[in-house]
Protein backbone atom coordinates (compact mmCIF):
# COMPACT_ATOMS: atom_id res chain seq x y z
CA UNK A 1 0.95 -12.42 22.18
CA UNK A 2 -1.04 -14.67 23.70
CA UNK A 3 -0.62 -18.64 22.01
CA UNK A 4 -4.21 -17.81 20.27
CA UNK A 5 -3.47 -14.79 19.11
CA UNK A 6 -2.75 -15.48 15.53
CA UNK A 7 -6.03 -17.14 15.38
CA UNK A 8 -7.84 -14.53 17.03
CA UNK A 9 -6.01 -12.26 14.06
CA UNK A 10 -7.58 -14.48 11.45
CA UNK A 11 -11.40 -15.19 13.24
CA UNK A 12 -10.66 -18.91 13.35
CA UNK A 13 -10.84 -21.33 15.91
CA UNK A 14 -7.40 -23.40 16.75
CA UNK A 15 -9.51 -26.63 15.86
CA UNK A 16 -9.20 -24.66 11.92
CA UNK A 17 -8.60 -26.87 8.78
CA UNK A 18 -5.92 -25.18 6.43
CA UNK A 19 -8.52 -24.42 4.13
CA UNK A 20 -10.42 -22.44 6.55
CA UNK A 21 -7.41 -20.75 7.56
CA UNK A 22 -6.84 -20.16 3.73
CA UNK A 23 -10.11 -18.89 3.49
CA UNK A 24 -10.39 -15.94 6.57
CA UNK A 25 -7.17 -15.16 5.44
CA UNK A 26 -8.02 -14.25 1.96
CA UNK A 27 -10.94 -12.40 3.29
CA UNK A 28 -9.36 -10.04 5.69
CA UNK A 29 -6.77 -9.68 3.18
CA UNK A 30 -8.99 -8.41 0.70
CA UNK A 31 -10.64 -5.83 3.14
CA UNK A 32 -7.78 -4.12 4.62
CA UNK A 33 -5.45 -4.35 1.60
CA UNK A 34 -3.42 -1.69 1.42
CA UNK A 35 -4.44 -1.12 -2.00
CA UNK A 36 -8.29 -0.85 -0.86
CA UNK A 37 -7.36 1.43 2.18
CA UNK A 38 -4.97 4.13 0.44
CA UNK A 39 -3.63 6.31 3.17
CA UNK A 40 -5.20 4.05 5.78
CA UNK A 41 -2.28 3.53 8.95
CA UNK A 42 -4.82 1.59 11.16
CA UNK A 43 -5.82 -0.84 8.08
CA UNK A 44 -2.02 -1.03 6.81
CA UNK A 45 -0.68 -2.36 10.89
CA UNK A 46 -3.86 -4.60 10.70
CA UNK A 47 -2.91 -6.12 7.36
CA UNK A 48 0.47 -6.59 8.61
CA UNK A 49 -0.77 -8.45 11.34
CA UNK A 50 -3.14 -10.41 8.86
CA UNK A 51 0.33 -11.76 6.94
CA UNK A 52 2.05 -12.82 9.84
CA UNK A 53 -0.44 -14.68 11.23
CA UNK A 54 -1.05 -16.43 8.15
CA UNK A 55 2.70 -17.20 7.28
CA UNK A 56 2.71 -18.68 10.10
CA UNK A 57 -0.78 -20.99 10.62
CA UNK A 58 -0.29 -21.72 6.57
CA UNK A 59 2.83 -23.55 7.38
CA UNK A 60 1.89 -27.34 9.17
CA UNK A 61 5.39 -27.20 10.95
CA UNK A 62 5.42 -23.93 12.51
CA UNK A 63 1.81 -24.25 13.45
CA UNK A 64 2.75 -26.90 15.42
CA UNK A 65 5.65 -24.77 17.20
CA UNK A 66 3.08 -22.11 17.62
CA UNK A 67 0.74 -24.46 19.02
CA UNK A 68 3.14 -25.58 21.62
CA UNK A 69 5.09 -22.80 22.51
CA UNK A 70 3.05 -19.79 21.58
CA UNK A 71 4.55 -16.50 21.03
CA UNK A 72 8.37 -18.56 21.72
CA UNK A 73 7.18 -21.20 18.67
CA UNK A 74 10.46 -19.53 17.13
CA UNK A 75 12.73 -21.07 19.71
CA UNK A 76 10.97 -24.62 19.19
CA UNK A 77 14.59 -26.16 18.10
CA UNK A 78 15.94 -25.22 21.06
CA UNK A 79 13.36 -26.13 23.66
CA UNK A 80 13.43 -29.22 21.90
CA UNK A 81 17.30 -29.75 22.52
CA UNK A 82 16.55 -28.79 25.73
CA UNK A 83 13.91 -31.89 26.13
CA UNK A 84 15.87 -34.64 28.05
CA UNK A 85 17.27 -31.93 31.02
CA UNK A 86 13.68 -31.19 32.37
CA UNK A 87 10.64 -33.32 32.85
CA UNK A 88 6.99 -33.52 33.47
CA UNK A 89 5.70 -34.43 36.87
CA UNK A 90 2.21 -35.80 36.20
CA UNK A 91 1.27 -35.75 39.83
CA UNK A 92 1.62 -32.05 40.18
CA UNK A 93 0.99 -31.42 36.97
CA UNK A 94 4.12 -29.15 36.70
CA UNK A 95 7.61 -29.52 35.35
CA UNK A 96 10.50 -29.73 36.72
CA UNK A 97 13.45 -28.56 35.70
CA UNK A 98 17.53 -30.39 36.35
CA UNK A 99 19.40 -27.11 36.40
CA UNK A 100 22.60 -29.00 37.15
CA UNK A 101 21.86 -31.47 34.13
CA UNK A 102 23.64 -28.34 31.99
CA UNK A 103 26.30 -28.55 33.93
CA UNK A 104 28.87 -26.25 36.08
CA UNK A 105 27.26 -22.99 34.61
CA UNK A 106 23.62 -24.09 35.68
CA UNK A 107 20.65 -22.27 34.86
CA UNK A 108 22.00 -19.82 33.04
CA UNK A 109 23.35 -22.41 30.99
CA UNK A 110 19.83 -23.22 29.89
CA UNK A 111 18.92 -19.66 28.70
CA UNK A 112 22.00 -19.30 26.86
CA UNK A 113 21.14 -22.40 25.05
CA UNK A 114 17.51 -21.51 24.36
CA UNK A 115 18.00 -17.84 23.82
CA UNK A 116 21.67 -16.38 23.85
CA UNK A 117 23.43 -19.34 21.44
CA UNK A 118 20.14 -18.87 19.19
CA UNK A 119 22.94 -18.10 15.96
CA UNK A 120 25.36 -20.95 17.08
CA UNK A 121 22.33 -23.31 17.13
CA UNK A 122 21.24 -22.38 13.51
CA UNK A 123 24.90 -22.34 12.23
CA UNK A 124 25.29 -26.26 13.44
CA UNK A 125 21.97 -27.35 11.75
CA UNK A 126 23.71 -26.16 8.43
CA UNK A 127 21.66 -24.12 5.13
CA UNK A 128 18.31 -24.18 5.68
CA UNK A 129 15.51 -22.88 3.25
CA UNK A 130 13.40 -19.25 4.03
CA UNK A 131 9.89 -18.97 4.27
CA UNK A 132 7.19 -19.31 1.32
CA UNK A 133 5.12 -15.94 1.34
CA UNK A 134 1.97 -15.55 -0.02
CA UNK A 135 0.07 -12.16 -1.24
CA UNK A 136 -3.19 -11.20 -2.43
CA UNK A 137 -3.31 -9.47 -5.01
CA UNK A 138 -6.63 -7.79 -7.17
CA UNK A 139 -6.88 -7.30 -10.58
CA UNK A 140 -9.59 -6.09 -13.01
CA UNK A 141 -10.33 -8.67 -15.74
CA UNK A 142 -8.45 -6.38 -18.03
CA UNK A 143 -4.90 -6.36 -16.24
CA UNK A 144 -5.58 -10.36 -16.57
CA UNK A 145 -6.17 -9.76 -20.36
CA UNK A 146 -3.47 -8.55 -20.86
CA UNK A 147 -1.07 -8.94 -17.63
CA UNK A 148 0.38 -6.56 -15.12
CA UNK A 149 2.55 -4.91 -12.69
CA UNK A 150 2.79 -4.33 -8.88
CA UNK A 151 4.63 -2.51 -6.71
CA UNK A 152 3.91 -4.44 -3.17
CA UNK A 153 5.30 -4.36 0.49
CA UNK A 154 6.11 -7.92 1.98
CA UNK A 155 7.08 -8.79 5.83
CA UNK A 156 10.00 -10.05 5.35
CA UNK A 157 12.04 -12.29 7.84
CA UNK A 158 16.24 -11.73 7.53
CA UNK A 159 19.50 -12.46 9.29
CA UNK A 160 19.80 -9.75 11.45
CA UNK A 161 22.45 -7.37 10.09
CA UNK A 162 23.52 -5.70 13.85
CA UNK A 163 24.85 -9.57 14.78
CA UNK A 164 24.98 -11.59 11.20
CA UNK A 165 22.55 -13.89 12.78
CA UNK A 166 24.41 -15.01 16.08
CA UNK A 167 21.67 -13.14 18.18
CA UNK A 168 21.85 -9.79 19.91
CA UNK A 169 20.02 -6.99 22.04
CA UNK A 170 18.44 -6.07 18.64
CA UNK A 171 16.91 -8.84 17.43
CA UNK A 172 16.28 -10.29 20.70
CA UNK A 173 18.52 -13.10 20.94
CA UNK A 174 16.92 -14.51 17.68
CA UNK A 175 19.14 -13.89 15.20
CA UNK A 176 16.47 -12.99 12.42
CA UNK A 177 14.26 -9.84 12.02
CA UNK A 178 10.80 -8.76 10.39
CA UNK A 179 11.44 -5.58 8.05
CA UNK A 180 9.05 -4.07 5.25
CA UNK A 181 10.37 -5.35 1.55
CA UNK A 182 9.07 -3.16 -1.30
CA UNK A 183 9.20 -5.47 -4.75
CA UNK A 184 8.01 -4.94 -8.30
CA UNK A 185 6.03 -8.28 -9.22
CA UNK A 186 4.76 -9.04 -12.90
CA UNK A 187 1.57 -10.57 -13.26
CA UNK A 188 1.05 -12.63 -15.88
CA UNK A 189 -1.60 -12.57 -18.79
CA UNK A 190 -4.47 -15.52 -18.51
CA UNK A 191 -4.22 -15.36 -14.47
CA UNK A 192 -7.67 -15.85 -13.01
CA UNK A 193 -9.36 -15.71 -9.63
CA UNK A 194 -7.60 -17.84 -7.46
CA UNK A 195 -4.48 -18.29 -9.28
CA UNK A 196 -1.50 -18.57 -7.01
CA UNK A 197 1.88 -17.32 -9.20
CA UNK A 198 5.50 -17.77 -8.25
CA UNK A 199 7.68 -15.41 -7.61
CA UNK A 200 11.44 -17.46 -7.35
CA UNK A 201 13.48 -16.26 -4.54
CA UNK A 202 11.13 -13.47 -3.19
CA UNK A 203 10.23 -15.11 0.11
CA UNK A 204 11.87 -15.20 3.49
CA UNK A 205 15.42 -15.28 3.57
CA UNK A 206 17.68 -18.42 4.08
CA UNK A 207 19.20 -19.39 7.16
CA UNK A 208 23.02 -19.93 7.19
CA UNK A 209 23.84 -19.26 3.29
CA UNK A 210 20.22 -21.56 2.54
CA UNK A 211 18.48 -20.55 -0.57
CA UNK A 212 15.73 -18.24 -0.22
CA UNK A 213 12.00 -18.86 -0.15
CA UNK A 214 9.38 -18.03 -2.96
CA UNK A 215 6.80 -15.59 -3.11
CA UNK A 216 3.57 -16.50 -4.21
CA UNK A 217 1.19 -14.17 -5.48
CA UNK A 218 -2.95 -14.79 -4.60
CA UNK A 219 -4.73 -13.99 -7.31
CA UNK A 220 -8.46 -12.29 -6.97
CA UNK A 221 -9.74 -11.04 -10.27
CA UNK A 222 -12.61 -8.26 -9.61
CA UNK A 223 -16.04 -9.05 -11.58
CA UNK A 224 -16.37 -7.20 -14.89
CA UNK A 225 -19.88 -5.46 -15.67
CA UNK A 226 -19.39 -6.30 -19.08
CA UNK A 227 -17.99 -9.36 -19.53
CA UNK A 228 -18.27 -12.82 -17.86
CA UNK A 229 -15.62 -15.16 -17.77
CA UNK A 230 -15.74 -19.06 -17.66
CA UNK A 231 -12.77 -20.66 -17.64
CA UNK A 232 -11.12 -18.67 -20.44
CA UNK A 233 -13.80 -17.71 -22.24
CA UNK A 234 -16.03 -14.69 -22.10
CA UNK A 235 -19.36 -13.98 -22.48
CA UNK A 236 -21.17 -11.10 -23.52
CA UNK A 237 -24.59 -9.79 -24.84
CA UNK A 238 -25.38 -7.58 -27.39
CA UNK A 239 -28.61 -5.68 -28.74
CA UNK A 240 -30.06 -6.04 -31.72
CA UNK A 241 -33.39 -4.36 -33.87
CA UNK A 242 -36.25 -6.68 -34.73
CA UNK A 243 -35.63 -5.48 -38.62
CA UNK A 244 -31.98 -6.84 -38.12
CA UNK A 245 -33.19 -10.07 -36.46
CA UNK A 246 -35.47 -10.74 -39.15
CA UNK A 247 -33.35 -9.65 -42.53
CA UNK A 248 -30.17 -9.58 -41.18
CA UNK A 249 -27.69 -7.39 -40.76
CA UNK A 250 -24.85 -6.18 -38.39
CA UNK A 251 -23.44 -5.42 -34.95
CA UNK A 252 -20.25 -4.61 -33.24
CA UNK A 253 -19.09 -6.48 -30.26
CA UNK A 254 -17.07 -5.29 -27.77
CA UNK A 255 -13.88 -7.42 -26.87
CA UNK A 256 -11.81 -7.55 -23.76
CA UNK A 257 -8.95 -5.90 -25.84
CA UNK A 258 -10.50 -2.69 -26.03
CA UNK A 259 -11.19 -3.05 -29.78
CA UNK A 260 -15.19 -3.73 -30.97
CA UNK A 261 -15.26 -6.14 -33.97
CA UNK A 262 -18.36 -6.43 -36.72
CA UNK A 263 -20.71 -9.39 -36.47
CA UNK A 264 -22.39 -10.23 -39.39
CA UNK A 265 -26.28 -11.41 -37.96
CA UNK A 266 -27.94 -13.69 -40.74
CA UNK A 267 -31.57 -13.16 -41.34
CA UNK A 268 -34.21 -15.05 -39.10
CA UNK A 269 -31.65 -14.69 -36.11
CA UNK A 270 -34.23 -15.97 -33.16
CA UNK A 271 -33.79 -13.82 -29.36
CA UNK A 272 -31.46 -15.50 -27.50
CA UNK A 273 -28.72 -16.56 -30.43
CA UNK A 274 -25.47 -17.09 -29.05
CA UNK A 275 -22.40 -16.80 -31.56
CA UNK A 276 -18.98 -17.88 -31.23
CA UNK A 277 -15.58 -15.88 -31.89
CA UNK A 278 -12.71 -17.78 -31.65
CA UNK A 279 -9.44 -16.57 -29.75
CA UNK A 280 -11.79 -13.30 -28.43
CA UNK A 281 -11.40 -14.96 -24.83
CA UNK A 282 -8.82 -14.31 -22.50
CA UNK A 283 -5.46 -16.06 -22.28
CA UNK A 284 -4.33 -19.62 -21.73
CA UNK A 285 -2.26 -19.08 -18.21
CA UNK A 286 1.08 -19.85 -19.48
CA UNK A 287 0.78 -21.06 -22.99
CA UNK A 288 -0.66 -20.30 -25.90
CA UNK A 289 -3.58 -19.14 -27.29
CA UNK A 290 -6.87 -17.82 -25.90
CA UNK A 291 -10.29 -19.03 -25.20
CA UNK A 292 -13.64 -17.99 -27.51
CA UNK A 293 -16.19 -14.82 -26.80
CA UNK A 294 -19.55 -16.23 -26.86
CA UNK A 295 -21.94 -13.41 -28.29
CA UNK A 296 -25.27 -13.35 -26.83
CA UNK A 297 -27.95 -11.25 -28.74
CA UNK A 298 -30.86 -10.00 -27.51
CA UNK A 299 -33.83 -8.72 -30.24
CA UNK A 300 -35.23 -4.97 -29.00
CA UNK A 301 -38.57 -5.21 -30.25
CA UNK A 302 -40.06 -1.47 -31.73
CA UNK A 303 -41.89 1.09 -29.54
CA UNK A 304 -44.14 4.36 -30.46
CA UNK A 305 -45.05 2.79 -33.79
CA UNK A 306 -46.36 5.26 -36.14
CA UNK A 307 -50.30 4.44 -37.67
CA UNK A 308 -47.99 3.53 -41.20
CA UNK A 309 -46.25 0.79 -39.11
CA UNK A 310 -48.84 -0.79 -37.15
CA UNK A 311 -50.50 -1.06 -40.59
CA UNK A 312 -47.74 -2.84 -41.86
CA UNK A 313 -47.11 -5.28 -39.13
CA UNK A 314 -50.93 -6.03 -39.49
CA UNK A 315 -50.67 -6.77 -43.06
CA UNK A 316 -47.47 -8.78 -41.58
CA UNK A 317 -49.99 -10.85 -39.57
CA UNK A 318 -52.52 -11.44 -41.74
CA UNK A 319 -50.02 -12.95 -44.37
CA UNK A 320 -48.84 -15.14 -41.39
CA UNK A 321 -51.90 -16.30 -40.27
């Protein structure tokens, strides 16, 4: 892969602020989501793609590797140990390499530093940390009501089993692989879009007995035809007839729960009234409580009026004039 490649992936430039990256990210993940593309091989390899290039561009340090080193960022340790035993000659513009600065073995000396000892390297540098992961993830505005699950495939990055890490024909000399992770994830009630939840321990693997990264799950919440949502409240409007506007009466209201509750409307309700229900909303993200449904009515004024009725509102009028 060429040393653009991830940002080709993405649509970004290499000049790309983190939020931008953040941003292109999100969007391809949304579109070829597995989840949006069931069945979908070509949209599945492309999402796949979509991750990796944003594990790796999200992270400041590895995007720094990647920028230097390309499709080798990986081996940046090791290219870096390797720094004092070659130099730059800044009137060819080349660099030249001391073979003999590795000693007796020469140059393959420096590939099994860089590449073959890739394990050993690790091992010497101690526990280390794996890899934060993120993953989109939609939900309707009713799974954030009232929470739910997901069964979602991560790419994972692990100590390669074949060679416990010390770097083999299988991994390429790395020591670490990239293999498909299925995981059940709760999500919980109150999330909303853009909420980013942790997962503990679900990320990349640790290096040399290190503790593994978390998982973080993106959260997009799909609109609602129904219901709005600010903040944790909701919003929604209801109909009511002139007669009820005028003497009063009631309506049921539809809440986010799935159950419709009775609004009592006092007479000489104007168009446009907007009630309150407390706790109607949706959750408070990890505490307690929810947020209020702000009822909205609307008055339906009367059609095909029968002679009797337009006499009456005319009698109406002439007592209001």
């Amino acid at each position: 892969m060429a040393s653009d490649g991830y940002y080709n992936i993405l649509g970004v430039n290499k000049n790309a602020t983190a939020k931008e990256i953040k941003q292109a990210y999100r969007k391809l993940a949304r579109k070829y989501h597995p989840d949006v593309n069931p069945g979908d091989k070509e949209a599945e390899a492309k999402f796949k793609k979509i991750n990796e290039a944003y594990e790796v561009l999200s992270d400041s340090e590895n995007r720094k590797k990647y920028d230097q080193y390309g499709d080798k960022w990986r081996y940046a340790d090791q290219f870096a140990q390797a720094g004092p035993q070659y130099s730059r000659d800044s009137t060819k513009g080349g660099t030249n390499f001391d073979f003999n600065a590795f000693g007796s073995e020469g140059r393959g000396s420096i590939f099994d530093s860089i590449f073959g000892g890739f394990g050993d390297n690790k091992r010497a540098r101690g526990p280390r940390r794996g890899q934060d992961l993120d993953y989109p993830v939609e939900v309707s505005l009713e799974e954030a009501f009232s929470g739910a699950t997901r069964l979602i495939e991560i790419q994972s990055e692990e100590q390669c089993p074949s060679c416990s890490g010390k770097g083999c024909s299988a991994c390429r000399g790395v020591g670490r692989i990239i293999r498909p992770k299925r995981i059940e994830v709760k999500i919980p009630p109150g999330v909303n879009d853009g909420s980013r939840v942790r997962i503990a321990g679900k990320g990349g693997q640790g290096y040399n007995g290190g503790a593994s990264g978390d998982l973080y799950l993106l959260i997009a919440v799909r609109a609602n035809k129904r219901f709005q949502r600010t903040g944790d409240d909701l919003h929604v409007e209801v109909s009511i007839s002139l007669l009820d506007a005028v003497l009063g009466g009631e309506v049921e209201v539809p809440t986010i729960g799935g159950k419709n509750l009775a609004l009592k409307i006092p007479a000489e309700t104007q168009n446009g009234k907007v009630f309150r229900l407390a706790s109607q909303g949706m959750p408070h993200l990890g505490g307690k409580g929810k947020g209020a449904l702000f009822v909205k009515v609307n008055v339906i004024l009367p059609t095909n009026l029968s002679e009797r009725e337009r006499e009456l509102f005319k009698e109406l009028k002439s007592l209001r004039v």
